[in-house]
N, C-alpha and C. Protein backbone atom coordinates (compact mmCIF):
# COMPACT_ATOMS: atom_id res chain seq x y z
N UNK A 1 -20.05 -4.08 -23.59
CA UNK A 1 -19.42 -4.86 -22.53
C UNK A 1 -19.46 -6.33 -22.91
N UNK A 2 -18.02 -6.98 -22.83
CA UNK A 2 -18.77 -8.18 -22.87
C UNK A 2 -19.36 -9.22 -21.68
N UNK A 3 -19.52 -10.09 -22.34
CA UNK A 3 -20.13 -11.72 -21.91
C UNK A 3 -19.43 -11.98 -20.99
N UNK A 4 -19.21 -12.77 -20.31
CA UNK A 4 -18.02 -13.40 -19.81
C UNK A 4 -18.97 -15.53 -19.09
N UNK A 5 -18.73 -16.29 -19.07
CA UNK A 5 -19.23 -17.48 -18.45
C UNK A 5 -18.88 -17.58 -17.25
N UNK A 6 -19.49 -18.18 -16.53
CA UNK A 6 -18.83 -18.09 -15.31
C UNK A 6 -19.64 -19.43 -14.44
N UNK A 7 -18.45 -20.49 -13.63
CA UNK A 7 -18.98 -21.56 -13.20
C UNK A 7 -19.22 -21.55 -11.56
N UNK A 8 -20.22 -21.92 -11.48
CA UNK A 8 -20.50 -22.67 -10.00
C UNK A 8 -19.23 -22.79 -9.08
N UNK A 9 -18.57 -22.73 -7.98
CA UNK A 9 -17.91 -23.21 -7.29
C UNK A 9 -18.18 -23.50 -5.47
N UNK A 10 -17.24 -24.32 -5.32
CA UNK A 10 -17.15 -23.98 -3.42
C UNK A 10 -16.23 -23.15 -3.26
N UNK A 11 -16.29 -22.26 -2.34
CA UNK A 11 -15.79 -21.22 -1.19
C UNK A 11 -15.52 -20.84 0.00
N UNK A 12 -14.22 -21.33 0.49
CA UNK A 12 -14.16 -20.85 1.92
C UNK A 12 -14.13 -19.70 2.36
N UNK A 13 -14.26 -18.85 2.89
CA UNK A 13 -14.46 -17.39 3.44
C UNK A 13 -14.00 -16.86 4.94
N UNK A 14 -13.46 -15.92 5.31
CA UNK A 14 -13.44 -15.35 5.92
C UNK A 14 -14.97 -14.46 6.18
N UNK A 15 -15.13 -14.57 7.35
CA UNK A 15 -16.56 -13.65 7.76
C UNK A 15 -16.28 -13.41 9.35
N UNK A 16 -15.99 -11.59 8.98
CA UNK A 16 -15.80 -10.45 9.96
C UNK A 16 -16.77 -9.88 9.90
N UNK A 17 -16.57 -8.38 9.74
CA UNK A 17 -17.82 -7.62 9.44
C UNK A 17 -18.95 -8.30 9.27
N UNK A 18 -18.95 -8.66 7.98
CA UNK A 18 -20.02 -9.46 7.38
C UNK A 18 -19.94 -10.80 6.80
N UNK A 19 -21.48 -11.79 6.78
CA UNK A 19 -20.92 -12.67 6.51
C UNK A 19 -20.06 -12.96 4.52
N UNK A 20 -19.13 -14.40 4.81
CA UNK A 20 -18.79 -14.20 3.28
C UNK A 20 -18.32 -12.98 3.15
N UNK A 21 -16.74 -12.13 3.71
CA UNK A 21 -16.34 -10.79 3.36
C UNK A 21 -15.33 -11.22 2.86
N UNK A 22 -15.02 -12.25 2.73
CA UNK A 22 -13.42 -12.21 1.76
C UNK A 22 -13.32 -13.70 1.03
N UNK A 23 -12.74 -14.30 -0.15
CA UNK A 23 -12.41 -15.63 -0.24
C UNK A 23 -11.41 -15.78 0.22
N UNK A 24 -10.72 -16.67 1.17
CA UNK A 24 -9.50 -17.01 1.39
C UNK A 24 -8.61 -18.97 0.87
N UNK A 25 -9.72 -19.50 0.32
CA UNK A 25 -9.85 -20.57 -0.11
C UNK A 25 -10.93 -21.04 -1.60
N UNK A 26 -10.71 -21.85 -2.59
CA UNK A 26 -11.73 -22.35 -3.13
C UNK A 26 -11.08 -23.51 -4.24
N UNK A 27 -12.21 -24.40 -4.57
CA UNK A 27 -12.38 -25.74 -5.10
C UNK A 27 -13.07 -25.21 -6.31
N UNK A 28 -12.10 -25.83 -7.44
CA UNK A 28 -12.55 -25.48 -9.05
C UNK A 28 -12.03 -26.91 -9.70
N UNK A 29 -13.04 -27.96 -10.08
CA UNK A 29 -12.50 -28.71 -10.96
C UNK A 29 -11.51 -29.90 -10.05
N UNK A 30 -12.40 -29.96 -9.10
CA UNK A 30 -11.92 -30.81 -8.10
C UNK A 30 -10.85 -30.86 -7.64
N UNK A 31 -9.88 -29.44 -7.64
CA UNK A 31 -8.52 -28.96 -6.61
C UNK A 31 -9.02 -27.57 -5.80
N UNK A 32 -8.34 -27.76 -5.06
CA UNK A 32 -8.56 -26.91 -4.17
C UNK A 32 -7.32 -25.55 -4.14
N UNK A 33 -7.53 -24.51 -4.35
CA UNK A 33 -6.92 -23.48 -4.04
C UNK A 33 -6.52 -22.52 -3.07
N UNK A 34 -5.49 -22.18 -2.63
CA UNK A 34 -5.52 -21.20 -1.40
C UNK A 34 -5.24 -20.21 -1.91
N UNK A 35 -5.79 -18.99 -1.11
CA UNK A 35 -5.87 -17.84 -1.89
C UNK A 35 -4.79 -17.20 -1.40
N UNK A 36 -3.45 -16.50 -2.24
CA UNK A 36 -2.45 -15.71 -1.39
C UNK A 36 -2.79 -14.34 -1.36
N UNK A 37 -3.12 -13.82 -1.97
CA UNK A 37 -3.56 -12.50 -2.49
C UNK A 37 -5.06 -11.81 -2.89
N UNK A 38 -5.60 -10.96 -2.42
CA UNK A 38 -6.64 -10.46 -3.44
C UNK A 38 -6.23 -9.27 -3.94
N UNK A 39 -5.97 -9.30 -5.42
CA UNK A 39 -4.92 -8.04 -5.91
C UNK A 39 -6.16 -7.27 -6.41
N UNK A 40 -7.71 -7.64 -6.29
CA UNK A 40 -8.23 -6.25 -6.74
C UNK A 40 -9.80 -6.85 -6.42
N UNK A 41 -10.74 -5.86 -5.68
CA UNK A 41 -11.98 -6.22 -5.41
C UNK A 41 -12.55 -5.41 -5.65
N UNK A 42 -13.92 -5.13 -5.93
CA UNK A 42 -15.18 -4.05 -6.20
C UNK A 42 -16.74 -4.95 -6.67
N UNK A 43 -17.69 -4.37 -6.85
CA UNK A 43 -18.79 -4.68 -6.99
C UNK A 43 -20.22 -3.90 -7.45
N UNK A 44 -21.19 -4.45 -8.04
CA UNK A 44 -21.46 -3.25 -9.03
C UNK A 44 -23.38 -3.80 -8.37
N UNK A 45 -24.33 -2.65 -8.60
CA UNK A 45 -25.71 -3.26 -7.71
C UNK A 45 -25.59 -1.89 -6.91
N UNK A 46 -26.36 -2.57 -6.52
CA UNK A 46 -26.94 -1.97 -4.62
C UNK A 46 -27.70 -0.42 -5.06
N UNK A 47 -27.84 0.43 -5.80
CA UNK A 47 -28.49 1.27 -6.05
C UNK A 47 -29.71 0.97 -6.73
N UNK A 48 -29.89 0.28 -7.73
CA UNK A 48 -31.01 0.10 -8.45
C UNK A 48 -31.59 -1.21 -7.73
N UNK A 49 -33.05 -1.22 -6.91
CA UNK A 49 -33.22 -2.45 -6.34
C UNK A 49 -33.47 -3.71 -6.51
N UNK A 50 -33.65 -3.04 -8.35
CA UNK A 50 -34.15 -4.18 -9.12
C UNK A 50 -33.09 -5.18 -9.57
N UNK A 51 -31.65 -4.31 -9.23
CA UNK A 51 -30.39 -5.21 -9.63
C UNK A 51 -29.80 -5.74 -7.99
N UNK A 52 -29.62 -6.92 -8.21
CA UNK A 52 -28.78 -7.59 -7.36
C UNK A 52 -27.12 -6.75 -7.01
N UNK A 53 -26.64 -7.17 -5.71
CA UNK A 53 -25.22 -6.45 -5.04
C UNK A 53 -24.51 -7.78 -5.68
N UNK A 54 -23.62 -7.73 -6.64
CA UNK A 54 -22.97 -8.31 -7.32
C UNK A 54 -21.27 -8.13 -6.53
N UNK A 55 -20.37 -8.82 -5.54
CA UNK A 55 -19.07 -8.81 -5.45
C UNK A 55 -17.96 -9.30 -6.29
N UNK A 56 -17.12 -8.96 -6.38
CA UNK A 56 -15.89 -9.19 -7.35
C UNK A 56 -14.86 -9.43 -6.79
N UNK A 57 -14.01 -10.22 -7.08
CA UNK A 57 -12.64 -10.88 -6.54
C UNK A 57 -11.83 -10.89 -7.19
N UNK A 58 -10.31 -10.16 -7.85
CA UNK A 58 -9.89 -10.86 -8.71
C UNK A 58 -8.55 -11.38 -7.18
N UNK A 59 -7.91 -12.22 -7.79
CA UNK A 59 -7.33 -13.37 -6.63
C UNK A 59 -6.15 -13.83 -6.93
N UNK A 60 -5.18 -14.03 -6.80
CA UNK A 60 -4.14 -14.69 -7.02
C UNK A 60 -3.97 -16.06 -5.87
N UNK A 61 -3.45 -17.05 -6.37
CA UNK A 61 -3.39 -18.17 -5.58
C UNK A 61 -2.05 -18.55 -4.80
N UNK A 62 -1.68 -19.47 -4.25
CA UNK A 62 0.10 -19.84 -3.97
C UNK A 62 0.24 -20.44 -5.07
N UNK A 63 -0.21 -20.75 -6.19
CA UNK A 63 0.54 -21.43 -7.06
C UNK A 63 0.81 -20.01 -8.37
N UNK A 64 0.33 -19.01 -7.75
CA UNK A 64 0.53 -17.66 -8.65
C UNK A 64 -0.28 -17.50 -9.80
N UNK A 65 -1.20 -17.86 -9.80
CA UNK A 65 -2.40 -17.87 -11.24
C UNK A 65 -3.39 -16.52 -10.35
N UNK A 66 -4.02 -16.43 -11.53
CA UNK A 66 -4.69 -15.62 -11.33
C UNK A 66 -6.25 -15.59 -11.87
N UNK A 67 -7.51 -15.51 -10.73
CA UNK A 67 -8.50 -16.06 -10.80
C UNK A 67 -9.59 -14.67 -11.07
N UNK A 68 -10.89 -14.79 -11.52
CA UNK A 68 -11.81 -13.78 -11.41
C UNK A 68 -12.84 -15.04 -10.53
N UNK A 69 -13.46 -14.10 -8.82
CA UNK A 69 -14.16 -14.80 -8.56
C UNK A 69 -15.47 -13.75 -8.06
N UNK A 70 -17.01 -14.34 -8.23
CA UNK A 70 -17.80 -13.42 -7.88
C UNK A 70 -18.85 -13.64 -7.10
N UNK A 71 -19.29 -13.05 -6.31
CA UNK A 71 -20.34 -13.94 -5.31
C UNK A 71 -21.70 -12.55 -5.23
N UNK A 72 -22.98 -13.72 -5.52
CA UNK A 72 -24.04 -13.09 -5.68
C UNK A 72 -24.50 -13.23 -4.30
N UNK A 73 -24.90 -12.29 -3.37
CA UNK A 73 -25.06 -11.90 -2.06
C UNK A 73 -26.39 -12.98 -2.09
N UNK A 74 -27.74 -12.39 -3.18
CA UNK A 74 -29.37 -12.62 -3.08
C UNK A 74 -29.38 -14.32 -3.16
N UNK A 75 -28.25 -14.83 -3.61
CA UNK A 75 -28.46 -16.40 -3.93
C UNK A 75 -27.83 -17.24 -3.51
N UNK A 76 -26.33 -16.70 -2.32
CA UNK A 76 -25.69 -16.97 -1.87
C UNK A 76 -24.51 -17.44 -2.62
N UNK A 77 -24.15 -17.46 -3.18
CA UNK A 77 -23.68 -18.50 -4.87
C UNK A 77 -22.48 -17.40 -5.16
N UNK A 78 -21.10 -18.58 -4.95
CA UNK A 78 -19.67 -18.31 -5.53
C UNK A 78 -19.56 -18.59 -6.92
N UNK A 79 -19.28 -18.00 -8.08
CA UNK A 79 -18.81 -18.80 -9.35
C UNK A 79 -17.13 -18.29 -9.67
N UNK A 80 -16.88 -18.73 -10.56
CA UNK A 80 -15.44 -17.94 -11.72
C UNK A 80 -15.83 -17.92 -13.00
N UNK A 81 -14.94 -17.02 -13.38
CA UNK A 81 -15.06 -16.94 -14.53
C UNK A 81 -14.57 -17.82 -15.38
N UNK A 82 -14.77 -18.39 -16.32
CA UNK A 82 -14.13 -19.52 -17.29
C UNK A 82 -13.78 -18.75 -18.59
């Protein structure tokens, strides 16, 4: 599998269910993005206790790019991938 880097960001969210259940906004590199789409989500954890519930975002924006975003539940903490 590989590597992948992945940076720090801010995150606006939708929170229904739970808190932080969706990105609908975020700030990378001092612009801000709105999110039009989430064309694919999943997340990998939660069975082994020793591993963290890891979420996955991949995202499309209004400007039509396309983002990987992931949020660690235990640390609270949005990054992307770079």
């Amino acid at each position: 599998m590989t590597n992948f880097d992945y940076d720090v960001i801010q995150v606006e969210c939708y929170s229904g269910f739970k808190a932080n259940e969706r990105p609908v906004a975020f700030t990378y590199q001092k612009e801000r993005r709105e999110i039009q789409e989430i064309v694919d989500r999943w997340y990998e954890g939660g069975l082994d206790p020793g591993k963290p519930v890891i979420d996955y975002f991949k995202v499309k924006t209004t400007d039509g790019k396309i983002y990987l975003l992931r949020y660690l539940s235990a640390f609270d903490t949005w990054s992307i991938r770079i």
